[in-house]
PDB file of N, CA and C in Angstrom:
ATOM      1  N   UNK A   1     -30.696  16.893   8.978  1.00  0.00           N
ATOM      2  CA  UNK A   1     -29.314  17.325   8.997  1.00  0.00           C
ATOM      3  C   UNK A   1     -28.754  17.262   7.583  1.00  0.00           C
ATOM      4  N   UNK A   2     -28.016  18.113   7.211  1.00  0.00           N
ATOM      5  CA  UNK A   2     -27.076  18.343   5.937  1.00  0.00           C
ATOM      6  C   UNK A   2     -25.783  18.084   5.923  1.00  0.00           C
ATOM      7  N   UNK A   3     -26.050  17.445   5.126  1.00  0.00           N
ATOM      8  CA  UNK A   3     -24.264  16.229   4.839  1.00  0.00           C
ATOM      9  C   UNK A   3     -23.764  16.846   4.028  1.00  0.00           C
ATOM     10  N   UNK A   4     -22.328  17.311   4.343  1.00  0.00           N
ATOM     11  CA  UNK A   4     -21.694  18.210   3.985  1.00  0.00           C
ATOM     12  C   UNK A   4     -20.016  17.270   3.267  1.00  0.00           C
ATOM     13  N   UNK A   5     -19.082  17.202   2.077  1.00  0.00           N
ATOM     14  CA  UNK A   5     -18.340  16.865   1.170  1.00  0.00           C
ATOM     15  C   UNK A   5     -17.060  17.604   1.402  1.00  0.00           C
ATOM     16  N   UNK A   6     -17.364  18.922   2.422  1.00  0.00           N
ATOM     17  CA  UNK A   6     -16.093  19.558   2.506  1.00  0.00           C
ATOM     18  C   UNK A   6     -14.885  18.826   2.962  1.00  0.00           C
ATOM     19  N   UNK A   7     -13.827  19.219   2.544  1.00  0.00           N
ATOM     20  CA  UNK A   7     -12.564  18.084   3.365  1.00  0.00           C
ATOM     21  C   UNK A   7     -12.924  17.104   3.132  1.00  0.00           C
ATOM     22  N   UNK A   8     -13.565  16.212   2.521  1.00  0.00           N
ATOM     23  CA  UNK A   8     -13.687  14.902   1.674  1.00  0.00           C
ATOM     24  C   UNK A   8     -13.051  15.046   0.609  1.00  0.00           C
ATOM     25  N   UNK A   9     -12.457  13.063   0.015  1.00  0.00           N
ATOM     26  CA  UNK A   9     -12.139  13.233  -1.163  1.00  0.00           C
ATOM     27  C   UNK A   9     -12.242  11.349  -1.020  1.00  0.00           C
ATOM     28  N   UNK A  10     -13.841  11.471  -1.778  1.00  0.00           N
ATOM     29  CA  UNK A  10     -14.287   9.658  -1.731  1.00  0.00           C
ATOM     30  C   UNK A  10     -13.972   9.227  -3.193  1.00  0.00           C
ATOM     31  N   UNK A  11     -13.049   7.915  -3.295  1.00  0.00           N
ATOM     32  CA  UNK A  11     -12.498   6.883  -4.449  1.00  0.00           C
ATOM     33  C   UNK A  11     -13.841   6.169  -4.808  1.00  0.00           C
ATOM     34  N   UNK A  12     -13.652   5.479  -5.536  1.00  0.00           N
ATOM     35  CA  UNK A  12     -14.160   4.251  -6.017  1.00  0.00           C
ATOM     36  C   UNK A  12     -13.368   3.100  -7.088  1.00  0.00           C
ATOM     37  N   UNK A  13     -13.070   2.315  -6.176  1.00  0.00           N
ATOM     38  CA  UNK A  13     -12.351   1.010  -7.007  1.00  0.00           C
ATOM     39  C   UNK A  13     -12.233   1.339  -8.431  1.00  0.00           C
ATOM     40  N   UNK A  14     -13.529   1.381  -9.419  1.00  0.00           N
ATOM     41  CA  UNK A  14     -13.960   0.756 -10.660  1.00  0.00           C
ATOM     42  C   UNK A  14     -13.612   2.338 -11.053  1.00  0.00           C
ATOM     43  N   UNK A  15     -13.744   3.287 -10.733  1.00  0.00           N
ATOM     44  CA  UNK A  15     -13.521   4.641 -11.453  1.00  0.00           C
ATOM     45  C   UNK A  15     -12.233   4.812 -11.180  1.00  0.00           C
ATOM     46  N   UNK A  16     -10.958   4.249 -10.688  1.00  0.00           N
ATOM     47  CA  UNK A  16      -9.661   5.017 -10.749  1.00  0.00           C
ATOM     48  C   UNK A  16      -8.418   3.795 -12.032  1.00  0.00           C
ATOM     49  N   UNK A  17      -7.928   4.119 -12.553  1.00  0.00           N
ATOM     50  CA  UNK A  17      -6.875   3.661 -14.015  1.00  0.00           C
ATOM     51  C   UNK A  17      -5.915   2.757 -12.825  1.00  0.00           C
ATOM     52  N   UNK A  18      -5.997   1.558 -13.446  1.00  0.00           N
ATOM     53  CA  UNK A  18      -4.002   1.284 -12.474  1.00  0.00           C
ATOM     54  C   UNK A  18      -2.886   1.561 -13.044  1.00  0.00           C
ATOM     55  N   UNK A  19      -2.181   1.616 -12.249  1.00  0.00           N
ATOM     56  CA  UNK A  19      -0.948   2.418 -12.656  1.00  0.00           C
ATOM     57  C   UNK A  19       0.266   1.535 -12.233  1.00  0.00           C
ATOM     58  N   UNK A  20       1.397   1.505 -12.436  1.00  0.00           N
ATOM     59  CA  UNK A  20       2.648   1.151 -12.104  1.00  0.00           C
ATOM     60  C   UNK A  20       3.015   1.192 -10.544  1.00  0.00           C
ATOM     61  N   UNK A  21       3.587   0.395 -10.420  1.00  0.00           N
ATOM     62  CA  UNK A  21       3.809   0.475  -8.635  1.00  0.00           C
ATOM     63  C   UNK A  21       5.548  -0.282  -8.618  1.00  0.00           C
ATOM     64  N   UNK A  22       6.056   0.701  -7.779  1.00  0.00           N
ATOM     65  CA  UNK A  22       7.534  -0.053  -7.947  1.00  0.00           C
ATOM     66  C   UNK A  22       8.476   0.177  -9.213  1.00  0.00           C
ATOM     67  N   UNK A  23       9.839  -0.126  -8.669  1.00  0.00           N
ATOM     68  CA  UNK A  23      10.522   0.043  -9.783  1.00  0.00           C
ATOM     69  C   UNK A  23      11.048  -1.138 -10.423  1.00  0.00           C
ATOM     70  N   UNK A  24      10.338  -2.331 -10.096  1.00  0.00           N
ATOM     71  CA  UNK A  24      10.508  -3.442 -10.840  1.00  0.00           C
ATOM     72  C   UNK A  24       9.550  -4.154 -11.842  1.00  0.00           C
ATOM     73  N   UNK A  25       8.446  -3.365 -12.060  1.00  0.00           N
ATOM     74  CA  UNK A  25       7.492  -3.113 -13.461  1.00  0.00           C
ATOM     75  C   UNK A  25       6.889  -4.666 -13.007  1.00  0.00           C
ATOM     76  N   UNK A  26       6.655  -5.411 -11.564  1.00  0.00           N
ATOM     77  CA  UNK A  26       5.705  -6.505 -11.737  1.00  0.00           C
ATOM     78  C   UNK A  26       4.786  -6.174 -10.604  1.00  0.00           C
ATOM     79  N   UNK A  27       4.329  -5.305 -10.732  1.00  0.00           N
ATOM     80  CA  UNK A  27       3.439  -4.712  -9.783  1.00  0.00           C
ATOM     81  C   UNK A  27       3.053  -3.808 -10.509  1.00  0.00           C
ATOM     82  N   UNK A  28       1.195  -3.739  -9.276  1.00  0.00           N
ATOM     83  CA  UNK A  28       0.559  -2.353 -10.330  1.00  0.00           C
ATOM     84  C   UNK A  28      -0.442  -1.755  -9.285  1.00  0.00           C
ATOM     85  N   UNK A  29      -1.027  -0.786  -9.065  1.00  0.00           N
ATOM     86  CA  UNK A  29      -1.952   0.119  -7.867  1.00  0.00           C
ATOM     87  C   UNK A  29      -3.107   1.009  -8.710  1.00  0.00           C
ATOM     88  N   UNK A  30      -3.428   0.798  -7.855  1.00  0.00           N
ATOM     89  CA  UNK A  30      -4.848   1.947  -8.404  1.00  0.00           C
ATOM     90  C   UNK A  30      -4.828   2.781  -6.468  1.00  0.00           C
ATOM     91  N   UNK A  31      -4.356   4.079  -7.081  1.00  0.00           N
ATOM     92  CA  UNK A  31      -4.456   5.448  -6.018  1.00  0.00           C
ATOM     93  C   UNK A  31      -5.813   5.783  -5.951  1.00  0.00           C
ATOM     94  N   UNK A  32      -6.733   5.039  -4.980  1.00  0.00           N
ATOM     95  CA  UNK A  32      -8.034   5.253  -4.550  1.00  0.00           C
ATOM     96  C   UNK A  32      -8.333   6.767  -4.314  1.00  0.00           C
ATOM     97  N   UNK A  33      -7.649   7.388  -3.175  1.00  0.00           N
ATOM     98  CA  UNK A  33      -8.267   8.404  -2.588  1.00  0.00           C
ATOM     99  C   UNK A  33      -6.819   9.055  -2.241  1.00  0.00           C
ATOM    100  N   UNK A  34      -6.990  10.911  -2.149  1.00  0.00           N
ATOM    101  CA  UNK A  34      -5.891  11.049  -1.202  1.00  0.00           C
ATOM    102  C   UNK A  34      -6.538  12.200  -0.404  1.00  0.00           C
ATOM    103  N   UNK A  35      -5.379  13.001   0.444  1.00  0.00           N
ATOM    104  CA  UNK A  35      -5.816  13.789   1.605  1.00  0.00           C
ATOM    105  C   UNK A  35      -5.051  14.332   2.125  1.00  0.00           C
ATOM    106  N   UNK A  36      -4.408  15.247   2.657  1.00  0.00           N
ATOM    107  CA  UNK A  36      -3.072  15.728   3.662  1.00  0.00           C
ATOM    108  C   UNK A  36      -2.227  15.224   3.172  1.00  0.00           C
ATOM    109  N   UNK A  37      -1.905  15.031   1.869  1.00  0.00           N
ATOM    110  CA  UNK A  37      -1.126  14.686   1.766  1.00  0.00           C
ATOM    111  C   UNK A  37      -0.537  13.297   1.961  1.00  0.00           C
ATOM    112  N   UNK A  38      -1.324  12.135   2.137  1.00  0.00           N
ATOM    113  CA  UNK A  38      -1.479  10.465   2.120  1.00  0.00           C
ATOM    114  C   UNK A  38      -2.455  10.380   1.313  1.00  0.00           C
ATOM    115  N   UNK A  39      -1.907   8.526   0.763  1.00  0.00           N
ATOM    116  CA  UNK A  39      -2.821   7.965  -0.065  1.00  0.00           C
ATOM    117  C   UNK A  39      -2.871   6.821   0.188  1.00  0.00           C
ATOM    118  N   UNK A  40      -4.377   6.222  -0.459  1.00  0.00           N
ATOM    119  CA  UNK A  40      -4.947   5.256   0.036  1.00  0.00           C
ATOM    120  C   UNK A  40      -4.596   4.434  -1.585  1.00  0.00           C
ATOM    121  N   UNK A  41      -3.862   3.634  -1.261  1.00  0.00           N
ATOM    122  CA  UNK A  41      -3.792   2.546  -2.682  1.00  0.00           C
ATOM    123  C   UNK A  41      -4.361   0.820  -2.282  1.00  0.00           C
ATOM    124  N   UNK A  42      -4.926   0.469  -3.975  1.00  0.00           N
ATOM    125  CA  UNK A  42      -4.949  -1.129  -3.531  1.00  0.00           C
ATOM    126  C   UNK A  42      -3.631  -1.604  -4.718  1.00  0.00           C
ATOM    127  N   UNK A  43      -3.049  -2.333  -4.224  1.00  0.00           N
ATOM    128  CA  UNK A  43      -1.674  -2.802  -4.664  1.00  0.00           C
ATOM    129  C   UNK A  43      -1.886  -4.559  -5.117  1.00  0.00           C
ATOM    130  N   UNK A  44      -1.522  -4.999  -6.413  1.00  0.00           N
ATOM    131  CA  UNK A  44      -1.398  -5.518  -6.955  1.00  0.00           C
ATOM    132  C   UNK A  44      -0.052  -6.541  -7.104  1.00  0.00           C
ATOM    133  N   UNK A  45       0.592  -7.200  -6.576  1.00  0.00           N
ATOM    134  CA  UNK A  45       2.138  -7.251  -6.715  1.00  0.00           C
ATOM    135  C   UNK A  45       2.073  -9.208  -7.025  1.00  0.00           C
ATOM    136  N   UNK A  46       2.491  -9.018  -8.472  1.00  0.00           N
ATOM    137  CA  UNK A  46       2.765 -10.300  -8.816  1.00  0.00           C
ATOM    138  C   UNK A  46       4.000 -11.329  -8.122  1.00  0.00           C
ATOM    139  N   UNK A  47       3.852 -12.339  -8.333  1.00  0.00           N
ATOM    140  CA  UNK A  47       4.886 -12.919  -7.463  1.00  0.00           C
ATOM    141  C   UNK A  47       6.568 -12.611  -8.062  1.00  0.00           C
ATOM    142  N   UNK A  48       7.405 -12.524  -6.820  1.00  0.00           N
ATOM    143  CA  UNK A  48       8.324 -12.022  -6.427  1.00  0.00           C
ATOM    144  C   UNK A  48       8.954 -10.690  -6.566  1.00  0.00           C
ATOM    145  N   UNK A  49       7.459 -10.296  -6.989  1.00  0.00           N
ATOM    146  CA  UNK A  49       7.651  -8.661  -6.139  1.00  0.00           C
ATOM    147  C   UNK A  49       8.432  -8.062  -5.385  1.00  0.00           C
ATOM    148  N   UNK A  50       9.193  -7.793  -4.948  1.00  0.00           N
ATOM    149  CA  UNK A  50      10.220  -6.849  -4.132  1.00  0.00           C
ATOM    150  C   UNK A  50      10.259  -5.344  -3.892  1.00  0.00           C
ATOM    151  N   UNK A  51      10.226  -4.814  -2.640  1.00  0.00           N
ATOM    152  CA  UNK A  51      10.217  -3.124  -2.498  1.00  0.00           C
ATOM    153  C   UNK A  51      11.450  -2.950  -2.306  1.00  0.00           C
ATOM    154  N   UNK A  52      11.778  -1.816  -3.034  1.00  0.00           N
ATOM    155  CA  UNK A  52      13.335  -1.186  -2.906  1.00  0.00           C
ATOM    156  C   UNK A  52      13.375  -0.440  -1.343  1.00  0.00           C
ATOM    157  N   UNK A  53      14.311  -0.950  -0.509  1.00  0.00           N
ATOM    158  CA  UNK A  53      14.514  -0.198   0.944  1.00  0.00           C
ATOM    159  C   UNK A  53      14.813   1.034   0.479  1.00  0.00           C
ATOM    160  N   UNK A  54      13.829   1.415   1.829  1.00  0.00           N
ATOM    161  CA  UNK A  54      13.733   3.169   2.047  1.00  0.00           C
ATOM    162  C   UNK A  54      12.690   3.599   3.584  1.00  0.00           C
ATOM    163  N   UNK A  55      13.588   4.465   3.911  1.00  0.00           N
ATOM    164  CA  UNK A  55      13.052   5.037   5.283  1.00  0.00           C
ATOM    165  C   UNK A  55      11.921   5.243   5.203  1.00  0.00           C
ATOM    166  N   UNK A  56      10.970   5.460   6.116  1.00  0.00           N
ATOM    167  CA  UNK A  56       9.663   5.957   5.964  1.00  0.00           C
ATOM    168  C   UNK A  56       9.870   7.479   7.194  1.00  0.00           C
ATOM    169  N   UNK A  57       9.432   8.613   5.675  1.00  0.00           N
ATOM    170  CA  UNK A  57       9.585   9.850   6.759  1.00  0.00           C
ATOM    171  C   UNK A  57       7.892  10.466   7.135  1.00  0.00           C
ATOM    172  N   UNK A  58       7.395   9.449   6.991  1.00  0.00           N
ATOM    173  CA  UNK A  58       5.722   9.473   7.607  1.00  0.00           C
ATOM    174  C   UNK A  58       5.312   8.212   7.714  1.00  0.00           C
ATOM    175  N   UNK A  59       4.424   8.252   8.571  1.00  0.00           N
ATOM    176  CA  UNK A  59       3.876   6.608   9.346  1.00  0.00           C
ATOM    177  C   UNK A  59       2.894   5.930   8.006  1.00  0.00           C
ATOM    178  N   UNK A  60       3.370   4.783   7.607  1.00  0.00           N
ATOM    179  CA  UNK A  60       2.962   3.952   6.401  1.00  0.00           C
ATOM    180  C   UNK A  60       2.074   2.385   7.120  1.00  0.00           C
ATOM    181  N   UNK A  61       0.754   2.408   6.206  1.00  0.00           N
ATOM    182  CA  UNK A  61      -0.154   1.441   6.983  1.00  0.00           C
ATOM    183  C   UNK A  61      -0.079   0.876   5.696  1.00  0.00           C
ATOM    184  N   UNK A  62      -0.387  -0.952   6.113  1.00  0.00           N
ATOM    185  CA  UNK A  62      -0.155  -1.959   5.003  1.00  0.00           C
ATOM    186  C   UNK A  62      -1.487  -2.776   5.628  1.00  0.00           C
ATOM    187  N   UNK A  63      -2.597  -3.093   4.608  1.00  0.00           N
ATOM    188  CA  UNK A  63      -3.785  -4.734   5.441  1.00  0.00           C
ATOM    189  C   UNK A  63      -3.386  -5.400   4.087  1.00  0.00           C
ATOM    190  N   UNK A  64      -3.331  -6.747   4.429  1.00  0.00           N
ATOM    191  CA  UNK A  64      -2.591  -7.843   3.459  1.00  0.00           C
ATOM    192  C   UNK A  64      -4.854  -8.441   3.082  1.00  0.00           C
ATOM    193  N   UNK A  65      -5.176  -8.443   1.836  1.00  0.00           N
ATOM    194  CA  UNK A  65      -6.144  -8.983   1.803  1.00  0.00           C
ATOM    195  C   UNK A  65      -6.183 -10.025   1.015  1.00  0.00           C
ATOM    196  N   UNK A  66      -5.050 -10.259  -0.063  1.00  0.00           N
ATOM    197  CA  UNK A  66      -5.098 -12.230  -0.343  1.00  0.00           C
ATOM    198  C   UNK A  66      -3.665 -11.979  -0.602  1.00  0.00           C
ATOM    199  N   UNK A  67      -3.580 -13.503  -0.829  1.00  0.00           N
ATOM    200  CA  UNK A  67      -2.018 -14.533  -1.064  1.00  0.00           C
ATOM    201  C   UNK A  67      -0.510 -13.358   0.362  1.00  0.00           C
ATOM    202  N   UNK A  68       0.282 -13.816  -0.016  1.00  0.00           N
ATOM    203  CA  UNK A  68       1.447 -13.958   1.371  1.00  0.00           C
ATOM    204  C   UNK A  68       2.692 -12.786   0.735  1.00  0.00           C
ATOM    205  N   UNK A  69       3.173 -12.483   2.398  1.00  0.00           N
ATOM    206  CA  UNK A  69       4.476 -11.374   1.554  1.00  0.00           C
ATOM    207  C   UNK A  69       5.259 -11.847   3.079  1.00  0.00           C
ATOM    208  N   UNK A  70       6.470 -10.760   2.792  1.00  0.00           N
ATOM    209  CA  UNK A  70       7.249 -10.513   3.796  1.00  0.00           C
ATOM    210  C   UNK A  70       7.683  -9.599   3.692  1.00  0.00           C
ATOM    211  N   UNK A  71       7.579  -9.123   5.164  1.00  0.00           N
ATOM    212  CA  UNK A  71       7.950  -7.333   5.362  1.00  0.00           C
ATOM    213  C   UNK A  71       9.280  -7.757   6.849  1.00  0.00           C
ATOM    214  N   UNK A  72      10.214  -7.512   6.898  1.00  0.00           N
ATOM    215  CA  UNK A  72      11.606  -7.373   8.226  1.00  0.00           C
ATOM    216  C   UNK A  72      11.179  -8.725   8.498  1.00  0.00           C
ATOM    217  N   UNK A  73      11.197 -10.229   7.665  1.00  0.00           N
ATOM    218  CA  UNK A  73      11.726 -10.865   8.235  1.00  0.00           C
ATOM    219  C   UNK A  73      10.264 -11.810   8.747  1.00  0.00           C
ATOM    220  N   UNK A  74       9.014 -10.635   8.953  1.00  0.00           N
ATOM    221  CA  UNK A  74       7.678 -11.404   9.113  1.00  0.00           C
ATOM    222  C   UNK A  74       6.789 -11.691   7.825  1.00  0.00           C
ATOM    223  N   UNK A  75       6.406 -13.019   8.394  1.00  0.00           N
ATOM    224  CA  UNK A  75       5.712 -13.269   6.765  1.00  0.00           C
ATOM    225  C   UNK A  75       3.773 -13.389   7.664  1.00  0.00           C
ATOM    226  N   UNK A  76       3.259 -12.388   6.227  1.00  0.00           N
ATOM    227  CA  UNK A  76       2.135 -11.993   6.589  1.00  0.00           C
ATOM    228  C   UNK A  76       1.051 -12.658   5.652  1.00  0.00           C
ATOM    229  N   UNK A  77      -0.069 -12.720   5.855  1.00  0.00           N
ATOM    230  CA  UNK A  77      -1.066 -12.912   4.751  1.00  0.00           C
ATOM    231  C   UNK A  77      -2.765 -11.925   5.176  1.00  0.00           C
ATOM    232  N   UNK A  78      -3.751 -13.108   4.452  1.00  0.00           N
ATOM    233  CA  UNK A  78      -4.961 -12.041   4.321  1.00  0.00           C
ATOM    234  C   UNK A  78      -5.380 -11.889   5.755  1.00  0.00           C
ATOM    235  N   UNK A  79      -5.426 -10.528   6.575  1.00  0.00           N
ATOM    236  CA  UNK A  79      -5.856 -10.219   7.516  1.00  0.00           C
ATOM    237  C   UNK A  79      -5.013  -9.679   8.569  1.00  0.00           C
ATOM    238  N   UNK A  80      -3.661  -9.934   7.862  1.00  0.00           N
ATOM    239  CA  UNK A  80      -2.824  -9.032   8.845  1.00  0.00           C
ATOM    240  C   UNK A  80      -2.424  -7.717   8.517  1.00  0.00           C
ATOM    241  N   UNK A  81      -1.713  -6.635   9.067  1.00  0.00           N
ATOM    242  CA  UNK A  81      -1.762  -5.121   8.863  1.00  0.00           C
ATOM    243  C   UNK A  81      -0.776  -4.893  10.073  1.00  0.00           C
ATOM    244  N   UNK A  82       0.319  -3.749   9.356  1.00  0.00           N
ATOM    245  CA  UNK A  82       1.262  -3.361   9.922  1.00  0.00           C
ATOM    246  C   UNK A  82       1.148  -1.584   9.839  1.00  0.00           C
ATOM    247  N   UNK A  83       2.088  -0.924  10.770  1.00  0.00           N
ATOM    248  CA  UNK A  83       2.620   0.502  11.161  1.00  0.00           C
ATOM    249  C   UNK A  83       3.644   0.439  11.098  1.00  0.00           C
ATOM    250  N   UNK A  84       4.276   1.225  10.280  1.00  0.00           N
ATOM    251  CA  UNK A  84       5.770   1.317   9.835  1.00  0.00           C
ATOM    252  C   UNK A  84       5.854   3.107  10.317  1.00  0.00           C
ATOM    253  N   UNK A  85       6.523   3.355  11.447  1.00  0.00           N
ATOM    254  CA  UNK A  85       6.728   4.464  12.104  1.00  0.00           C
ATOM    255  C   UNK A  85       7.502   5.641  11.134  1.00  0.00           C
ATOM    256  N   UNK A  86       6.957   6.938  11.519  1.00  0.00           N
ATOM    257  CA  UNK A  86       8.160   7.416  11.081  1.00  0.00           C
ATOM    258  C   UNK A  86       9.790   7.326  11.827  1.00  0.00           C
ATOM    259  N   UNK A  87      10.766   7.427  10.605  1.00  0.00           N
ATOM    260  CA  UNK A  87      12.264   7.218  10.984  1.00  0.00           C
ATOM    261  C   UNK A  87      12.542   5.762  11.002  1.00  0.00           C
ATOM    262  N   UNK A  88      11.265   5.008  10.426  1.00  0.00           N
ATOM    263  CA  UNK A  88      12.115   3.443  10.615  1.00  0.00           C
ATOM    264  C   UNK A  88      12.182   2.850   9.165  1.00  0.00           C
ATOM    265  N   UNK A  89      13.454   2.345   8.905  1.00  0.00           N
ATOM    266  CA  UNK A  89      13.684   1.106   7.976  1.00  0.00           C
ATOM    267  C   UNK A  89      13.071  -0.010   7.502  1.00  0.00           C
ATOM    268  N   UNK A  90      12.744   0.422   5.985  1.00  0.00           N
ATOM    269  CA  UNK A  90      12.050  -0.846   5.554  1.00  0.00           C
ATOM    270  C   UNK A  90      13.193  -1.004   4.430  1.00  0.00           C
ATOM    271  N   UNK A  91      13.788  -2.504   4.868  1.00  0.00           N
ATOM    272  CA  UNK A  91      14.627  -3.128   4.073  1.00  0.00           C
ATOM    273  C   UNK A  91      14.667  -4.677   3.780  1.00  0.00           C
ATOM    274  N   UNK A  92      13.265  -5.043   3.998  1.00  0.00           N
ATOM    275  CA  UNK A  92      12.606  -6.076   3.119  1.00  0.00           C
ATOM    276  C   UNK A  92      11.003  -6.249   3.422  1.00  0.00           C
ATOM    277  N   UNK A  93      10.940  -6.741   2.270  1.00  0.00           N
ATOM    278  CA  UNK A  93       9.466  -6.589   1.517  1.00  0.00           C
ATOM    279  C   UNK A  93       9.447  -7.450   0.131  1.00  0.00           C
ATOM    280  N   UNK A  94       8.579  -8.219   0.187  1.00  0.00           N
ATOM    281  CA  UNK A  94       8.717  -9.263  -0.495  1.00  0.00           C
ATOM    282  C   UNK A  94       7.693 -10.223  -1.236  1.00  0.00           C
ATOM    283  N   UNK A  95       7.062 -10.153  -1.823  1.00  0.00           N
ATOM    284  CA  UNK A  95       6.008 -11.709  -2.051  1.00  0.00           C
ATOM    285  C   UNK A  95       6.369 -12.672  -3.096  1.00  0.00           C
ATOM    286  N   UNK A  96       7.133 -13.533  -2.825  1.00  0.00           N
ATOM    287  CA  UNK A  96       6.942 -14.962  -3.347  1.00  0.00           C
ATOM    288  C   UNK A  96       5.751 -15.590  -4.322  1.00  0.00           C
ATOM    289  N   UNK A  97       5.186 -15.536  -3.412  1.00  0.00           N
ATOM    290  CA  UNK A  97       2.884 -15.930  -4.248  1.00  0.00           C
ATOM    291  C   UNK A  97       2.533 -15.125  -4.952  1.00  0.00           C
ATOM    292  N   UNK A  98       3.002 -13.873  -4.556  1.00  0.00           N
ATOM    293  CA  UNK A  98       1.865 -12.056  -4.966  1.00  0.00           C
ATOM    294  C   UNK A  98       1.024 -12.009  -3.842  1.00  0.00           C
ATOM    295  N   UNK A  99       0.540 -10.717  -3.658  1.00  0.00           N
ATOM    296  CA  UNK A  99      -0.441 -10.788  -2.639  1.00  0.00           C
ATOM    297  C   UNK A  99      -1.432  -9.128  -3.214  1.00  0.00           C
ATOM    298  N   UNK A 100      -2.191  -8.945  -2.841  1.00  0.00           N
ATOM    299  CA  UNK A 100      -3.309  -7.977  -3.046  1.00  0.00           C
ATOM    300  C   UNK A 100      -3.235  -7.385  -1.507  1.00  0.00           C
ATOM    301  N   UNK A 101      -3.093  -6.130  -1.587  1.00  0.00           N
ATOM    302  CA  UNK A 101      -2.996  -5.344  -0.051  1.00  0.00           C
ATOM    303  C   UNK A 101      -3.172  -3.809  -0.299  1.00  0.00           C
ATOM    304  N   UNK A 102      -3.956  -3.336   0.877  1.00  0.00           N
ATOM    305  CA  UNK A 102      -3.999  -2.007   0.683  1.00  0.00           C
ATOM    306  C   UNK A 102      -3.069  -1.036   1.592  1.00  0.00           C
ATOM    307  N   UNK A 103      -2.415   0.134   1.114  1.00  0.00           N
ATOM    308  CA  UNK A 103      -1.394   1.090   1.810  1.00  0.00           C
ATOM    309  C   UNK A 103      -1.653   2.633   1.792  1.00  0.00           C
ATOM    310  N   UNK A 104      -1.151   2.956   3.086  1.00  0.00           N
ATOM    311  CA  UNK A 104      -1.709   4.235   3.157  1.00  0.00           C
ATOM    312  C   UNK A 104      -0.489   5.062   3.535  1.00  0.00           C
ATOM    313  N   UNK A 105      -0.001   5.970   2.870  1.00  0.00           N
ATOM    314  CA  UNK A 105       1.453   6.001   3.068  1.00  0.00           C
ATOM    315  C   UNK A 105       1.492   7.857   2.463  1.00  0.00           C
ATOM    316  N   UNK A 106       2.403   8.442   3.344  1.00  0.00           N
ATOM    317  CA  UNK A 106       2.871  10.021   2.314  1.00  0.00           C
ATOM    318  C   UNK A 106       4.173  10.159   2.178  1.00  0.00           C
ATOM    319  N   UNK A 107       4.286  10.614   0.966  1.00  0.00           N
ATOM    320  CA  UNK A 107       5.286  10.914  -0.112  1.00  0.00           C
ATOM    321  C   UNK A 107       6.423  12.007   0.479  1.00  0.00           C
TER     322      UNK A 107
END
């Protein structure tokens, strides 16, 4: 059988630049992969990190893989993972520690 690349678009950690994440310059991402229009980031967020509230007008996936945050109030760490619907409010988001997590989210 022939393995076919079409409609693929495969990252690799060590081949993508990090970049800025947030508008509070203590955070940083490397944009792994994208697709339809979503992207797959690993997120970097030094401690007391903060996300500026904003609706989500497409369904946004978060897996927490080290140190602790808080997203509405729940405080998460390595191994937990949330669905942030479309039309719903994210108006806190948070890490205290920093935490390392990956998000899959469209613009």
């Amino acid at each position: 059988m022939e393995h076919s690349l079409e409609g693929w678009n495969i990252g690799h950690v060590d081949e993508v630049p990090w970049g800025p994440w947030g508008s509070t310059g203590n955070a940083r991402a490397k944009v792994l992969t994208s697709g339809d229009g979503f992207m797959f980031a690993l997120v970097e967020a030094e401690p007391g990190y903060a996300g500026d509230p904003h609706e989500h007008a497409h369904p946004e996936f978060l897996y927490v893989i080290d140190g602790t945050l808080r997203t509405q109030d729940r405080h998460m760490g390595p191994g937990d993972a949330y669905i942030a619907a479309p039309g719903s409010v994210h108006t806190d988001f948070v890490t205290e520690t920093g935490a390392t997590y990956l998000s899959i989210f469209k613009l």
